[in-house]
C-alpha atoms as a PDB file:
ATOM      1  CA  UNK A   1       0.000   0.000   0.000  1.00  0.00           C
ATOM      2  CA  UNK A   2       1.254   3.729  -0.610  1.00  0.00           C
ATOM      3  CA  UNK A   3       1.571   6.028   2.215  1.00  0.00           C
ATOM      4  CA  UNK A   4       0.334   9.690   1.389  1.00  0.00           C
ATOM      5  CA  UNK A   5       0.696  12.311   3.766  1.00  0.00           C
ATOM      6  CA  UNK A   6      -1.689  15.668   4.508  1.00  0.00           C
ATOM      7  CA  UNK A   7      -0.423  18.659   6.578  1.00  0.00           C
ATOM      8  CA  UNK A   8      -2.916  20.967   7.560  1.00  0.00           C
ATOM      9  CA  UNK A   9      -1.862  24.465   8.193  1.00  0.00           C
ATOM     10  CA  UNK A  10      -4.334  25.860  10.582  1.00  0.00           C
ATOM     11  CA  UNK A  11      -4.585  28.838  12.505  1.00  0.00           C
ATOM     12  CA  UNK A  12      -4.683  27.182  15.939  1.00  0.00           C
ATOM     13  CA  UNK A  13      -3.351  23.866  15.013  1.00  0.00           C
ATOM     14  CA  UNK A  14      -0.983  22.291  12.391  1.00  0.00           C
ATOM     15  CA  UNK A  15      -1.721  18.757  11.662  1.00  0.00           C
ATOM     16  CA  UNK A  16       0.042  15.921   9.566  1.00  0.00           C
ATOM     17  CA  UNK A  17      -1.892  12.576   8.769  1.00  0.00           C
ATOM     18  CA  UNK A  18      -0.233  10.198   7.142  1.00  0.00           C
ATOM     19  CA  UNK A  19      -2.738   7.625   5.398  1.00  0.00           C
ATOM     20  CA  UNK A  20      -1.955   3.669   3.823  1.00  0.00           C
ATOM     21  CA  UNK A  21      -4.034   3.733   0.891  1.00  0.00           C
ATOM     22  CA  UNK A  22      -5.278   0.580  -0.692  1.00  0.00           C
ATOM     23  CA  UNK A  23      -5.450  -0.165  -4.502  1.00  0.00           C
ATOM     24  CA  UNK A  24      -8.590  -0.036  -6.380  1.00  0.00           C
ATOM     25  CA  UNK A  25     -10.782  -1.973  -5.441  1.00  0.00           C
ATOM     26  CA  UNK A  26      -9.578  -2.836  -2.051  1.00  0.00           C
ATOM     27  CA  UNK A  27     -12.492  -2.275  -0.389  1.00  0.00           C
ATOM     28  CA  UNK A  28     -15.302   0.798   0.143  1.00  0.00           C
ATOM     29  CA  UNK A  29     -12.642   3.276   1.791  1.00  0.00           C
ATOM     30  CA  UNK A  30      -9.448   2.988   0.192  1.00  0.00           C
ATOM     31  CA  UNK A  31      -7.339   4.462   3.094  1.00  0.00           C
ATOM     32  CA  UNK A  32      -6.545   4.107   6.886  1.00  0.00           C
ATOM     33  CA  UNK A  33      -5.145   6.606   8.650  1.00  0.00           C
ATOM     34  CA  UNK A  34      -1.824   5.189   9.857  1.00  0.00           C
ATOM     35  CA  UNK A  35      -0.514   8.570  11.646  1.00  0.00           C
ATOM     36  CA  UNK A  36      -2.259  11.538  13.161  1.00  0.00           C
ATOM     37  CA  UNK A  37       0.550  14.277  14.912  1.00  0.00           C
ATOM     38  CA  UNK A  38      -0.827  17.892  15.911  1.00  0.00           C
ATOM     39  CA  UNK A  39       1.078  20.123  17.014  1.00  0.00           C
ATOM     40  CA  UNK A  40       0.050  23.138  18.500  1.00  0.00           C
ATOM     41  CA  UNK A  41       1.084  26.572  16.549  1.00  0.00           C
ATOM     42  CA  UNK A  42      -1.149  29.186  17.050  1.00  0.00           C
ATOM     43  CA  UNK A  43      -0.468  30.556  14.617  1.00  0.00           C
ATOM     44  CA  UNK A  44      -3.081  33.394  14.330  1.00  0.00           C
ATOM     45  CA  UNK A  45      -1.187  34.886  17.245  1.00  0.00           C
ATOM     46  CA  UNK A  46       1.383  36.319  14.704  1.00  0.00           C
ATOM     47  CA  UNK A  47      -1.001  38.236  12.333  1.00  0.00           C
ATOM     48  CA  UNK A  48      -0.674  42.227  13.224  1.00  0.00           C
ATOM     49  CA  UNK A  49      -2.795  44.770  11.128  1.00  0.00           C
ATOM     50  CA  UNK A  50      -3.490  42.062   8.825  1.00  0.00           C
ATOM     51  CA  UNK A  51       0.571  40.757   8.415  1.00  0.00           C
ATOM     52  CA  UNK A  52       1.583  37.788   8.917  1.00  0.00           C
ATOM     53  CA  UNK A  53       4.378  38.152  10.421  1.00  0.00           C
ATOM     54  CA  UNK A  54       8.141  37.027  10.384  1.00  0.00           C
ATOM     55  CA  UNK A  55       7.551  35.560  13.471  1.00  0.00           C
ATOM     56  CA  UNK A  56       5.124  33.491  12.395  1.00  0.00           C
ATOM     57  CA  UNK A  57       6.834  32.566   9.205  1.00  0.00           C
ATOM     58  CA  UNK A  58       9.612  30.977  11.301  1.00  0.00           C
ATOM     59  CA  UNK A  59       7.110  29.157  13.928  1.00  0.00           C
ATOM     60  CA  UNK A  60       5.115  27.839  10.766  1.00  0.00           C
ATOM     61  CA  UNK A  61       8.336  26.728   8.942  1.00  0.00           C
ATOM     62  CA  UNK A  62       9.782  24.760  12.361  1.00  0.00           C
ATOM     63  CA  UNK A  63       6.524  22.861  12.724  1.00  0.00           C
ATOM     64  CA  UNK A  64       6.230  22.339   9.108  1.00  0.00           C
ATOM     65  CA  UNK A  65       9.983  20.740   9.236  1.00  0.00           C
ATOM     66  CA  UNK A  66       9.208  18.544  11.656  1.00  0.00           C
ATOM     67  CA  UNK A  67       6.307  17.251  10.147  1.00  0.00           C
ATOM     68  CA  UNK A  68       7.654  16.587   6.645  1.00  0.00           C
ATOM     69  CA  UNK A  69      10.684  14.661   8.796  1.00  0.00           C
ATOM     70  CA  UNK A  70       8.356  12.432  10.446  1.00  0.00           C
ATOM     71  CA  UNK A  71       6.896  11.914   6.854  1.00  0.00           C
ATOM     72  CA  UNK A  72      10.102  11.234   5.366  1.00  0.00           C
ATOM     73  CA  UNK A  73      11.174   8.752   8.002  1.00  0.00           C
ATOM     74  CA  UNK A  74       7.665   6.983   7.376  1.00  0.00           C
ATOM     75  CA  UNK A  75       8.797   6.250   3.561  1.00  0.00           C
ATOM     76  CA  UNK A  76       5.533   8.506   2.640  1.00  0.00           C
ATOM     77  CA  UNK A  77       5.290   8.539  -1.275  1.00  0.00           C
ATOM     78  CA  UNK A  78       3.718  11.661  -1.291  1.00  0.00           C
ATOM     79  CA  UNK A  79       2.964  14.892   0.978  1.00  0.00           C
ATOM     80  CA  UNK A  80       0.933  17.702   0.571  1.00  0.00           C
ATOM     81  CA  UNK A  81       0.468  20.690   2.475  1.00  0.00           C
ATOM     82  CA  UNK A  82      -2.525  22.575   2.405  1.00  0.00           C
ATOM     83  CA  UNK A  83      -3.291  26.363   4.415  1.00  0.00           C
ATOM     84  CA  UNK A  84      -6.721  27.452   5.282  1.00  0.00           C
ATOM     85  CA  UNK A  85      -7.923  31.205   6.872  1.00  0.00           C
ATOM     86  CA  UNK A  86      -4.771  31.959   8.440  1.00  0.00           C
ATOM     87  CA  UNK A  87      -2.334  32.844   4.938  1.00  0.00           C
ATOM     88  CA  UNK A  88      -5.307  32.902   3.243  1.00  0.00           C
ATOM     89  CA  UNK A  89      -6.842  36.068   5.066  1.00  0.00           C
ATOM     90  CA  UNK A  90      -4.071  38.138   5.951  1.00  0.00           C
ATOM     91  CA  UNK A  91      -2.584  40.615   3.651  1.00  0.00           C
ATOM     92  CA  UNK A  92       0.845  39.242   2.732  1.00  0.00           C
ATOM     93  CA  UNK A  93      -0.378  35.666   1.745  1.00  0.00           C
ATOM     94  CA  UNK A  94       2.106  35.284  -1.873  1.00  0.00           C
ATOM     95  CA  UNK A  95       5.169  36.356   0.671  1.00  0.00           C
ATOM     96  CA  UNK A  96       4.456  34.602   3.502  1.00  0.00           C
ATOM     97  CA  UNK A  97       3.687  31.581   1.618  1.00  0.00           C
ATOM     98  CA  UNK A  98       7.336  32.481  -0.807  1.00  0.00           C
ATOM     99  CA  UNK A  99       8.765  32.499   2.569  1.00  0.00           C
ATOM    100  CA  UNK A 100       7.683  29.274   4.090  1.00  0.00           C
ATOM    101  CA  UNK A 101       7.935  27.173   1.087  1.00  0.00           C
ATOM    102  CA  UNK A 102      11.655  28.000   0.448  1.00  0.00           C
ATOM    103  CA  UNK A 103      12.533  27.493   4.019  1.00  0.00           C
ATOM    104  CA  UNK A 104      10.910  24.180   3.677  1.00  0.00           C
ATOM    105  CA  UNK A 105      11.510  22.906  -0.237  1.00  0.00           C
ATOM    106  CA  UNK A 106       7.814  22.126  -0.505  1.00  0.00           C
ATOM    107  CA  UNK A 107       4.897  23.890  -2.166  1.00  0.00           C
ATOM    108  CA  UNK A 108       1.827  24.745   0.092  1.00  0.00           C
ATOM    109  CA  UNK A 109      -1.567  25.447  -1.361  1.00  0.00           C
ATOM    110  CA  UNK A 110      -3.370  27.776   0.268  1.00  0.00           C
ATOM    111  CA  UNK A 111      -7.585  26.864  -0.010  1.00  0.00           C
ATOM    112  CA  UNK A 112      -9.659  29.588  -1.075  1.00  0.00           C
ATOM    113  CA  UNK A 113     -13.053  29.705   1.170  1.00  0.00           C
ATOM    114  CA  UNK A 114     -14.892  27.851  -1.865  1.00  0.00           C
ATOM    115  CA  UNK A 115     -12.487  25.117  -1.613  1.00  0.00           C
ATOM    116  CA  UNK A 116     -12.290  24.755   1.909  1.00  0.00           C
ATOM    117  CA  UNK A 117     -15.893  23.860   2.033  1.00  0.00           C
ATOM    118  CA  UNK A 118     -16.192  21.812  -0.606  1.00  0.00           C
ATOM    119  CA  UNK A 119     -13.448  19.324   0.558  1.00  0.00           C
ATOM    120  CA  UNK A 120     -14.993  19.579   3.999  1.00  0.00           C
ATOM    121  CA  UNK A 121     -18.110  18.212   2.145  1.00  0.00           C
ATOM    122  CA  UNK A 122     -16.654  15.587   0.018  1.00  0.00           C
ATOM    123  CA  UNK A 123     -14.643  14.564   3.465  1.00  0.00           C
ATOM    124  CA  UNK A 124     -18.151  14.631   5.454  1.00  0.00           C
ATOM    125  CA  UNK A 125     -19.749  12.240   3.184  1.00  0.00           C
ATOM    126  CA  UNK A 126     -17.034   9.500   3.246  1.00  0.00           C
ATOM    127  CA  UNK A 127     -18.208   7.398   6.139  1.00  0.00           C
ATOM    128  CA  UNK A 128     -21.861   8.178   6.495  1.00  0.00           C
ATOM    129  CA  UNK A 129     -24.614   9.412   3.768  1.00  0.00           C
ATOM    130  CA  UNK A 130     -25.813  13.421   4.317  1.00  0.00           C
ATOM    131  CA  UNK A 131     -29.052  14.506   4.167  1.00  0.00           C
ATOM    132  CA  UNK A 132     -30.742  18.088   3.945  1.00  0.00           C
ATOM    133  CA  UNK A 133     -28.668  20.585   6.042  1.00  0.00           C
ATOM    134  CA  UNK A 134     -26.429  22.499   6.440  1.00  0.00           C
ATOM    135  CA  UNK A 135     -22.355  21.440   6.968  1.00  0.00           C
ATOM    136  CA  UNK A 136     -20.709  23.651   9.109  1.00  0.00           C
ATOM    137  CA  UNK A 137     -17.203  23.923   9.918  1.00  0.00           C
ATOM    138  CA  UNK A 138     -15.764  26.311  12.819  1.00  0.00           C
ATOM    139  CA  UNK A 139     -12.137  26.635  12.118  1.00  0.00           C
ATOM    140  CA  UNK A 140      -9.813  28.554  13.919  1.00  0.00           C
ATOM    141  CA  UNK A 141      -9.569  31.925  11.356  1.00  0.00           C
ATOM    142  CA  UNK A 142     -13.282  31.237  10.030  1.00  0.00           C
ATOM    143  CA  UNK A 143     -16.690  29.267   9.310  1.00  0.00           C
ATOM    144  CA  UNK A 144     -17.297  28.011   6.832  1.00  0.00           C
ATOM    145  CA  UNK A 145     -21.284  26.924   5.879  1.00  0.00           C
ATOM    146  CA  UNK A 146     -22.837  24.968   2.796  1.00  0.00           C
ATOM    147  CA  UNK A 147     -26.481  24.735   2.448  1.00  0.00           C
ATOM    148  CA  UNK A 148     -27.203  20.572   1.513  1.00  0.00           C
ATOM    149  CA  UNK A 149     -29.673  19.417  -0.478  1.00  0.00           C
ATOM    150  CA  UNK A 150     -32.046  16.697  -0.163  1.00  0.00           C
ATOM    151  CA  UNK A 151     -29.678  14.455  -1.506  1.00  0.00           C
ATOM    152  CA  UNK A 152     -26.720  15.781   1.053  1.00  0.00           C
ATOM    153  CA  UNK A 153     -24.741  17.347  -1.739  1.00  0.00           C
ATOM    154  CA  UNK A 154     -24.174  21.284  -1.749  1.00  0.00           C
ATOM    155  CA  UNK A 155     -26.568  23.362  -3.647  1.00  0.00           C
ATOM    156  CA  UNK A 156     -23.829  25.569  -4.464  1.00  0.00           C
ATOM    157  CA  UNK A 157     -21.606  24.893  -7.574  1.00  0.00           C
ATOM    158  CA  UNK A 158     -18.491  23.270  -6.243  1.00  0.00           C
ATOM    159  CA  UNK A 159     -19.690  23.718  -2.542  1.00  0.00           C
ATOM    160  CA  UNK A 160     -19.258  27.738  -2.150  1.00  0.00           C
ATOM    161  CA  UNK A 161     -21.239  28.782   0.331  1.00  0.00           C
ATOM    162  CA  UNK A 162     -20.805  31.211   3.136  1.00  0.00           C
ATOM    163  CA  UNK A 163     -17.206  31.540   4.787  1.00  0.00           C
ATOM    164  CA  UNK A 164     -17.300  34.002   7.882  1.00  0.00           C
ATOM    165  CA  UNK A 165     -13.955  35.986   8.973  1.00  0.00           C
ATOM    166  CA  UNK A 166     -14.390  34.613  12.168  1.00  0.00           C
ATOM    167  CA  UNK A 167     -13.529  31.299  14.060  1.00  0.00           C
ATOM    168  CA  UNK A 168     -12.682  30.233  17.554  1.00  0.00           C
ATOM    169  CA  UNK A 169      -8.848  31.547  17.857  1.00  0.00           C
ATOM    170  CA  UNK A 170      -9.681  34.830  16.122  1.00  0.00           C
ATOM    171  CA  UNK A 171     -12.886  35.261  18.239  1.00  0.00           C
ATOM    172  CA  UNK A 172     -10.405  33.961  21.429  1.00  0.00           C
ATOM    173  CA  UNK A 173      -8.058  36.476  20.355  1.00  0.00           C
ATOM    174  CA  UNK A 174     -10.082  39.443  19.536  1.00  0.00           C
ATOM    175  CA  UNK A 175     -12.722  39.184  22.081  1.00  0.00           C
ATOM    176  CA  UNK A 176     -11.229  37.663  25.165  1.00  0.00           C
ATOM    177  CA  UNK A 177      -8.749  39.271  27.802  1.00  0.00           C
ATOM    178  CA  UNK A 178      -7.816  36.049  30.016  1.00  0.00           C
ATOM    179  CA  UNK A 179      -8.292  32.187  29.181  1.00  0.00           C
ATOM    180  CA  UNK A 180     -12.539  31.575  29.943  1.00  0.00           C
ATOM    181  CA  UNK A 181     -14.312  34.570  28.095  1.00  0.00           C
ATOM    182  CA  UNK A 182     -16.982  36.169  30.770  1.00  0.00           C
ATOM    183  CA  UNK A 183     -20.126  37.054  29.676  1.00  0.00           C
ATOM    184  CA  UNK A 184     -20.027  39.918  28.478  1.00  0.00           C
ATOM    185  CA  UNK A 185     -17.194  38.418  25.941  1.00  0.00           C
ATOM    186  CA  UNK A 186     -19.424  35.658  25.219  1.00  0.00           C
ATOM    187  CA  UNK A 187     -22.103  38.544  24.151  1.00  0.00           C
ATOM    188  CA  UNK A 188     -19.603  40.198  22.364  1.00  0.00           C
ATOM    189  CA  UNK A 189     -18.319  37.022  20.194  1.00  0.00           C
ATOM    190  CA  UNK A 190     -22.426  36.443  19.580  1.00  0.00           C
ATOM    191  CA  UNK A 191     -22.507  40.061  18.301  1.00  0.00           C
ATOM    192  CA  UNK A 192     -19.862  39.564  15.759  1.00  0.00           C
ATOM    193  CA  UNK A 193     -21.722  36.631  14.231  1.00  0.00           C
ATOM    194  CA  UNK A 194     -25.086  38.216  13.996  1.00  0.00           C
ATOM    195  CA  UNK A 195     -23.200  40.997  12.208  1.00  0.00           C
ATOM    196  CA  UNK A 196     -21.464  38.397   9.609  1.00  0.00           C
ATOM    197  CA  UNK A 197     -24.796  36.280   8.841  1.00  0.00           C
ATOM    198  CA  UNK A 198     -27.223  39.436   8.907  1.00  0.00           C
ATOM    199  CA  UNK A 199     -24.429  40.956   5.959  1.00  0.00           C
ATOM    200  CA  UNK A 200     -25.722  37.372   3.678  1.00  0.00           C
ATOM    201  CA  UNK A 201     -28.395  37.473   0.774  1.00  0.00           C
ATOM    202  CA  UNK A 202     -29.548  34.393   0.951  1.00  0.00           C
ATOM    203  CA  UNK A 203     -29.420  33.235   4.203  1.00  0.00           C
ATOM    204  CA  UNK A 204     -32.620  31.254   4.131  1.00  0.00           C
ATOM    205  CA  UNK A 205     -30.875  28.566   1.993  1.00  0.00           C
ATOM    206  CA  UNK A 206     -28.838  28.670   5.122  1.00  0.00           C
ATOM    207  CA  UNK A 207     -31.877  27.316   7.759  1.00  0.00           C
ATOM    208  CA  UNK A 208     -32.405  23.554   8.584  1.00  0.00           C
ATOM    209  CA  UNK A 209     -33.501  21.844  11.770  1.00  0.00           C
ATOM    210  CA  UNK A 210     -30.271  19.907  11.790  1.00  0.00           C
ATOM    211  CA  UNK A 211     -26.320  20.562  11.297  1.00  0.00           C
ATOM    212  CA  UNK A 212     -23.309  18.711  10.423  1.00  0.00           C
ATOM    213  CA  UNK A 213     -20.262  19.439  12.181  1.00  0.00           C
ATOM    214  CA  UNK A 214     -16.364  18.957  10.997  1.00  0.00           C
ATOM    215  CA  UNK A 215     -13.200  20.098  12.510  1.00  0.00           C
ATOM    216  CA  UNK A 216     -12.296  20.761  16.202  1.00  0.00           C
ATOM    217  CA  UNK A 217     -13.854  23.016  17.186  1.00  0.00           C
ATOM    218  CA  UNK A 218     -16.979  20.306  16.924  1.00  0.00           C
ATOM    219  CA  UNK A 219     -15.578  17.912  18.647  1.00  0.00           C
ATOM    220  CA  UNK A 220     -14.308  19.800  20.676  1.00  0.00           C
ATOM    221  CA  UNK A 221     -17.805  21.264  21.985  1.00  0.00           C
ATOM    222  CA  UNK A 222     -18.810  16.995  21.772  1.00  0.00           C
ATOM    223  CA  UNK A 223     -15.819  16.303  24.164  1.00  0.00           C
ATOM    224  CA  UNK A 224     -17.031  18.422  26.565  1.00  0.00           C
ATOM    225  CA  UNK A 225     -20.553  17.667  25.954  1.00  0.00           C
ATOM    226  CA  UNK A 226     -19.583  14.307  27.704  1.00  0.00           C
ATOM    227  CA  UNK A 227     -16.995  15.374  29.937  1.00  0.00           C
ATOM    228  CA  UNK A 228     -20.143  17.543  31.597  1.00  0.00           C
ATOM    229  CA  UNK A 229     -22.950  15.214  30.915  1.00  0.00           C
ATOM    230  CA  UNK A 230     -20.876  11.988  32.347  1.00  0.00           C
ATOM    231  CA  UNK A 231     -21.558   9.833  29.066  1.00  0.00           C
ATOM    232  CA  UNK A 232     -19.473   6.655  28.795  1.00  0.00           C
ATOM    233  CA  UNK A 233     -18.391   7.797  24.910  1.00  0.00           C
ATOM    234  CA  UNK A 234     -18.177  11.061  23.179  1.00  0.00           C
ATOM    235  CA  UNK A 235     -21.883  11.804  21.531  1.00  0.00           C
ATOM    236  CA  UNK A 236     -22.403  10.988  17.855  1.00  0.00           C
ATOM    237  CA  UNK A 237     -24.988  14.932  17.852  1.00  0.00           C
ATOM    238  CA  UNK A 238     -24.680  17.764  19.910  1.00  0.00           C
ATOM    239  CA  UNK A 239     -27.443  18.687  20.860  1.00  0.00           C
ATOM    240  CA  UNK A 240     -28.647  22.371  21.322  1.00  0.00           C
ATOM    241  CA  UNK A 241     -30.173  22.183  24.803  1.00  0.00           C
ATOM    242  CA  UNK A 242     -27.050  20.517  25.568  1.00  0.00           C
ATOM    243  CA  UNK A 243     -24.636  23.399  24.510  1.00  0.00           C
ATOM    244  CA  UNK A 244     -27.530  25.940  26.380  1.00  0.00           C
ATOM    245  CA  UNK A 245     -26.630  23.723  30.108  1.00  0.00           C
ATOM    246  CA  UNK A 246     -22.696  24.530  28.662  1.00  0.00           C
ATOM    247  CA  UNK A 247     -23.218  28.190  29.363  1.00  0.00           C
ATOM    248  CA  UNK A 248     -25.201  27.546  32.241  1.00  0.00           C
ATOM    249  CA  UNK A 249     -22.572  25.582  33.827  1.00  0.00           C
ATOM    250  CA  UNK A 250     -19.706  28.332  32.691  1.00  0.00           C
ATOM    251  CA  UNK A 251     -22.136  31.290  34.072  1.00  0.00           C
ATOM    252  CA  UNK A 252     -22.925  29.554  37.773  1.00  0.00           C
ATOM    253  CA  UNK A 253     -19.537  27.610  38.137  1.00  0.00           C
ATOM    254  CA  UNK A 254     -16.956  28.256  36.335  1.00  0.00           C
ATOM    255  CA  UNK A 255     -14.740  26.453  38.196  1.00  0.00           C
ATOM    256  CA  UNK A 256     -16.286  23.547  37.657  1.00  0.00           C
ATOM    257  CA  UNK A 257     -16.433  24.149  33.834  1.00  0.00           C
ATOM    258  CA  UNK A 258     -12.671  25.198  33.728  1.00  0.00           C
ATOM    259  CA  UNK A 259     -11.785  21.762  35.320  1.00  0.00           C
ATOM    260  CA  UNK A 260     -14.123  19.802  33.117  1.00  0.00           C
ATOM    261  CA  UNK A 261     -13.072  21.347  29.595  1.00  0.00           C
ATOM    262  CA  UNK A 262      -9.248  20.448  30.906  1.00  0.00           C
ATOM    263  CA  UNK A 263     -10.368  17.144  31.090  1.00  0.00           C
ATOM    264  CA  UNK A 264     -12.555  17.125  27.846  1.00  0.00           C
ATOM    265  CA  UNK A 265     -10.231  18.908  26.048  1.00  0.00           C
ATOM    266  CA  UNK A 266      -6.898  20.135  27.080  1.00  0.00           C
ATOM    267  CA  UNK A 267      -5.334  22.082  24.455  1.00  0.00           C
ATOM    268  CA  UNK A 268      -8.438  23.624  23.510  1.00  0.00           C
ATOM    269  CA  UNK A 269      -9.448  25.149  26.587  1.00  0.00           C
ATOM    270  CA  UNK A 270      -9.300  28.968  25.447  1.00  0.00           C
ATOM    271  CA  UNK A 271     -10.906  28.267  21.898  1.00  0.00           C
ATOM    272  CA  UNK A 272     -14.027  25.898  23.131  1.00  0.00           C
ATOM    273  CA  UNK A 273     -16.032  28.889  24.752  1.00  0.00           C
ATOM    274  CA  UNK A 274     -15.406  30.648  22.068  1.00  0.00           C
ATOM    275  CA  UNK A 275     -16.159  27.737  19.651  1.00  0.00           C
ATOM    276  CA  UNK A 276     -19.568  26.973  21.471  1.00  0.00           C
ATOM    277  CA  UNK A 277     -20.516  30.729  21.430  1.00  0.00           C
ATOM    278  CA  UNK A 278     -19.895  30.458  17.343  1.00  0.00           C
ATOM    279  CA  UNK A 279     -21.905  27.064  17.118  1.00  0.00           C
ATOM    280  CA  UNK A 280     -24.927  28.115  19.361  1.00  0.00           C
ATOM    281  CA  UNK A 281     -25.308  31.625  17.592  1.00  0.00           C
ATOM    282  CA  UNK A 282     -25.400  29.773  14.484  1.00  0.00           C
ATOM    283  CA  UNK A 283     -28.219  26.974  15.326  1.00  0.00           C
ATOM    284  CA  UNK A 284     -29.761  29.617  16.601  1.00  0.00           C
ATOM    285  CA  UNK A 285     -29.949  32.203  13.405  1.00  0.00           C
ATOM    286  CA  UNK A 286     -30.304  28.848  11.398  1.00  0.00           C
ATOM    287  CA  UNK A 287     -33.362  27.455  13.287  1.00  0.00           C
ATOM    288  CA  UNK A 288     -30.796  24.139  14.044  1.00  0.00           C
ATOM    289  CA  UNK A 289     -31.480  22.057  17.227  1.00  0.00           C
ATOM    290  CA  UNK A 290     -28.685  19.075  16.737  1.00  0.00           C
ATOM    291  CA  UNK A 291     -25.074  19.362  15.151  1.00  0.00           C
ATOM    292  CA  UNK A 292     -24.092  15.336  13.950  1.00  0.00           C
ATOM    293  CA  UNK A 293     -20.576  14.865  14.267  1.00  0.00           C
ATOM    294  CA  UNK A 294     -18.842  13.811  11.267  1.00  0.00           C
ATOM    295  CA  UNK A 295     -16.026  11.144  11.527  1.00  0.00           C
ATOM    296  CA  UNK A 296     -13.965  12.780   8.599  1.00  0.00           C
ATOM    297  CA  UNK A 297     -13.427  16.272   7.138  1.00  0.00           C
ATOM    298  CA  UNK A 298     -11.704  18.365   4.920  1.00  0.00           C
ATOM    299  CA  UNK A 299      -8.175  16.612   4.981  1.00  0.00           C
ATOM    300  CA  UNK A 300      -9.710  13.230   3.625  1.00  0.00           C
ATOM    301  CA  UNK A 301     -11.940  15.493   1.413  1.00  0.00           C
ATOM    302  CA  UNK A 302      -8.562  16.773   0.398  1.00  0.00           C
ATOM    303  CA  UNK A 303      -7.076  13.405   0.425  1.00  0.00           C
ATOM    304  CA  UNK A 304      -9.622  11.901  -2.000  1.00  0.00           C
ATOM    305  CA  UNK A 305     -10.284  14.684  -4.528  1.00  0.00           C
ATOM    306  CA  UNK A 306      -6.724  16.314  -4.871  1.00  0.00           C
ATOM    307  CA  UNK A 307      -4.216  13.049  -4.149  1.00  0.00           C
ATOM    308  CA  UNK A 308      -5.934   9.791  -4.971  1.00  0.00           C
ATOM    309  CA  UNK A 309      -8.159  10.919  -8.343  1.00  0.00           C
ATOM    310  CA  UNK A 310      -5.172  12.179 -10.033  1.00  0.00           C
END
């Protein structure tokens, strides 16, 4: 079997999976994930006035290395790197991405909003079969959302849909002074959505009684979902009322919420609120009461449309 590897560039997170593919015919899913390392960047931390800076060139390039060294000690045939909202957003994306790529030797391909969502899709619909909806993704520099038709594919050419400037480390970082936002922060990050969905035509396309979720962010909120709830597994749907006791819990304890979203999810714990404020303004717009958690996203979207059709 061939070995292909996927680095996701994120704004909070950078992430290499490296995947043993199977030959045609080998079987409904052609690929297992054989490694999954994330490291930790932050990398939205080093965008001033819109730059990306050369801070943040250097602490992108030094994750990026060791990555592509674990990949190359793996015998991977192949390795692709892809960026999302943090080069694609600021203002010196073709240098910063100049810079990276000839510190590294390898090309990275930064996703417009279009394509972001429409490899979240095609990764979404790998293990289970999508129905009317709406797929949204809560990444760390934005959000992306496409509107699903009956028979779960988008109902936009090539899955563009709606891609808001905001996610849960920009929201963290603009709205937030210490680690748990209060709630006045929490109104605040609410406020900024409302602004960014009232600013779309066609929102209506938008509304559906049920969501489906990809990234971390998601899980993130379905971690914690158990962590608070006491369920034996992480839940399959996040529900709304669900996310509503959330807040309740970080409003009259927040003690107790602090030490549960350590446990649930450790080095998330200044993105979830701000994650779960994003996701619960959103069902709420959207008329949504249940998020289903998807088992794959957009690097096997990635993985299947740009690596394994060619």
């Amino acid at each position: 079997m061939a070995r292909f590897g996927v680095i996701d560039l994120g704004s909070n997170s950078v992430r290499l999976v490296i995947y043993e593919v199977k030959r045609r015919g080998e079987g409904t899913k052609p690929f297992r994930a054989l490694v999954d390392e994330k490291k930790m960047a932050g990398l939205a931390a080093y965008v001033s006035d819109g730059v990306f800076g050369d801070a943040g060139i250097r602490r992108a390039t030094a994750v990026l290395e060791e990555h592509l060294k674990i990949a190359r000690n793996l015998d991977c045939d192949r390795v692709d790197i892809f960026a999302t909202a943090v080069l694609r957003n600021c203002t010196n994306t073709k240098e910063a991405v100049a810079a990276i790529e000839q510190a590294i030797h390898t090309p990275v391909r930064v996703l417009s909003a279009a394509e972001e969502a429409h490899l979240g899709w095609a990764g979404a619909s790998i293990a289970q079969p999508l129905e009317a909806g709406t797929l949204i993704d809560i990444g760390g520099g934005s959000t992306e959302l496409t509107a699903l038709s009956g028979e779960g594919r988008p109902r936009h050419h090539h899955g563009t849909g709606i891609s808001l400037p905001q996610g849960s480390v920009s929201s963290y970082a603009q709205f937030v002074s210490l680690v748990l936002p209060e709630p006045a922060e929490c109104r605040a990050i609410a406020d900024a959505v409302h602004g960014h969905l009232s600013a779309v035509d066609d929102l209506a396309a938008y509304r559906a009684p049920q969501l489906y979720g990809i990234g971390g962010s998601v899980r993130a909120i379905a971690k914690m979902q158990a962590q608070a709830l006491e369920l034996p597994a992480k839940p399959p749907v996040v529900q709304r009322a669900a996310v509503d006791g959330l807040f309740d819990r970080l409003e009259h304890d927040r003690s107790a919420f602090a030490h549960s979203a350590v446990k649930a999810c450790p080095d998330r714990v200044h993105t979830l609120v701000p994650g779960m404020v994003i996701a619960r303004t959103v069902m709420e717009v959207l008329g949504a009461d249940t998020i289903t958690v998807c088992k794959y996203g957009i690097r096997e979207g990635y993985l299947m449309e740009r690596m394994l059709e060619k």
